[in-house]
Protein backbone atom coordinates (compact mmCIF):
# COMPACT_ATOMS: atom_id res chain seq x y z
CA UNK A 1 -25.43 -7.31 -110.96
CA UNK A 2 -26.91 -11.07 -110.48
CA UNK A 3 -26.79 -11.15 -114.58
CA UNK A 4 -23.42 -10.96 -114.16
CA UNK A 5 -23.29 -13.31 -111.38
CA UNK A 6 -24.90 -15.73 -113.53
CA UNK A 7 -22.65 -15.12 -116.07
CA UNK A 8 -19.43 -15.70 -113.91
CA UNK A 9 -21.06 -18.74 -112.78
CA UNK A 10 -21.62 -19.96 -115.76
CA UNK A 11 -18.56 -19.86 -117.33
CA UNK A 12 -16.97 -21.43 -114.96
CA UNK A 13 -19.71 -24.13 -114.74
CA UNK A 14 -18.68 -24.45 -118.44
CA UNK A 15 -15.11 -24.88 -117.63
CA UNK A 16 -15.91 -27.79 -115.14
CA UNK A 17 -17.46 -29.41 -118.12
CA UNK A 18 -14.96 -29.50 -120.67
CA UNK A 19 -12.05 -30.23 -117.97
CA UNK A 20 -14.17 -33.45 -117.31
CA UNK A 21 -14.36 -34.03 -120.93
CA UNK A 22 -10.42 -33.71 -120.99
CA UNK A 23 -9.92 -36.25 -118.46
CA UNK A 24 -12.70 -38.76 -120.13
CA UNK A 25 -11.22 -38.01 -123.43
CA UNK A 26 -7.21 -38.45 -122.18
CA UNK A 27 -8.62 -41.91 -120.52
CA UNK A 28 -9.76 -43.20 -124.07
CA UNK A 29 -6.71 -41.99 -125.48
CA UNK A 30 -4.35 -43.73 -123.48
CA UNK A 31 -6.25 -47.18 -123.38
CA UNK A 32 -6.23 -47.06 -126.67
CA UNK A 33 -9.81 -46.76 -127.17
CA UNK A 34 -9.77 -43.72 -129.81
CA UNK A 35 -7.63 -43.40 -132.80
CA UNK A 36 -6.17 -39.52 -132.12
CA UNK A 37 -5.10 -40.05 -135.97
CA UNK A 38 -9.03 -39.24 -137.09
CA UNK A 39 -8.81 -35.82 -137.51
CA UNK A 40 -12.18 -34.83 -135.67
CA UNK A 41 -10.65 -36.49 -132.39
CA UNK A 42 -7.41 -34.55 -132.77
CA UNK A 43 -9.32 -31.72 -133.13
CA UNK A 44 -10.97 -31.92 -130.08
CA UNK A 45 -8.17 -33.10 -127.76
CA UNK A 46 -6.20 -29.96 -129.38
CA UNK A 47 -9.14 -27.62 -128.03
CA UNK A 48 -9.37 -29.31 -124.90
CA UNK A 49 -5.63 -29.21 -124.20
CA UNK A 50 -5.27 -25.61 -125.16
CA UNK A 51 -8.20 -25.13 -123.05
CA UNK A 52 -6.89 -26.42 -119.91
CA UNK A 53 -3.40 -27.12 -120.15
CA UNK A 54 -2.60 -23.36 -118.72
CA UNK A 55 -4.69 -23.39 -115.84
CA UNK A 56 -3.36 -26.81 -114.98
CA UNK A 57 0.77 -26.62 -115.48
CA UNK A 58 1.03 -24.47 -112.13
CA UNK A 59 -1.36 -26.57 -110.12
CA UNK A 60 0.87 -29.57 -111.69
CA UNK A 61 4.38 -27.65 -110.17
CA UNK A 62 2.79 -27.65 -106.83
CA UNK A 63 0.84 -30.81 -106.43
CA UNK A 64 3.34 -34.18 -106.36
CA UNK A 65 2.63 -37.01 -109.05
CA UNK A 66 0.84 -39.94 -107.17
CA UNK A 67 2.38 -43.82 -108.85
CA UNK A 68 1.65 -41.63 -112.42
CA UNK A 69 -1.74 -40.06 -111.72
CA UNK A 70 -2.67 -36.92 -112.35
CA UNK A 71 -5.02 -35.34 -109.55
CA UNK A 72 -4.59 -31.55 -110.63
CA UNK A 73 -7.94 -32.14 -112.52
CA UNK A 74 -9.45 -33.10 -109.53
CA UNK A 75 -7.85 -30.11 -107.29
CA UNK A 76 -8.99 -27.41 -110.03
CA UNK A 77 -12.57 -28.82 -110.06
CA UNK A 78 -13.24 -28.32 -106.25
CA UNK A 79 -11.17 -24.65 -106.48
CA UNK A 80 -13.70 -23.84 -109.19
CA UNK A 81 -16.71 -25.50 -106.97
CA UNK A 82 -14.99 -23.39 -104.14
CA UNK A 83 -14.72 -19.95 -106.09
CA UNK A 84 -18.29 -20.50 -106.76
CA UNK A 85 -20.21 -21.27 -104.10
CA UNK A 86 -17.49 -17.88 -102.73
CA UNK A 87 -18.99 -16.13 -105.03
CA UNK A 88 -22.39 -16.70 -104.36
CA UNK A 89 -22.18 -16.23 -101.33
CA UNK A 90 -20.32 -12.89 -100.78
CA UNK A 91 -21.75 -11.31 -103.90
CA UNK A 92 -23.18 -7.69 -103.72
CA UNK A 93 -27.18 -7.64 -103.63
């Protein structure tokens, strides 16, 4: 049972990761600091976006826009850090 535990934990580590790399990545893009015409960097933000555009359109319904910044990043981070340290706690021994 803790291999799966591990596992869970994991993946959603993972997830953590490449939502920060979607936020970095979004910042370069809009400050014009990467050309998303190369075709390596529109490759990634498509991943990225496909990634976690799904999980973050509901939290985006809920959660009012702030002078144009985004913060549902920033809420689905700490309900992943939440769900984890949940999990780690209450998980079966």
């Amino acid at each position: 049972m803790n291999a799966l535990l591990d596992l869970i934990l994991l993946v959603l580590r993972l997830y953590s990761y490449l939502l920060v790399a979607w936020v970095v990545l979004s910042w370069l893009i809009a400050f014009n600091v990467i050309n998303t015409h190369n075709r390596f960097v529109y490759a990634v933000t498509d991943f990225l976006d496909r990634i976690t555009e799904p999980v973050l359109r509901p939290i985006r319904r809920v959660l009012p826009t702030m002078n144009g910044i985004d913060l549902s990043p920033v809420v689905l981070i700490l309900l992943i850090y939440f769900l984890s340290r949940l999990l780690i706690e209450y998980w079966p021994t």
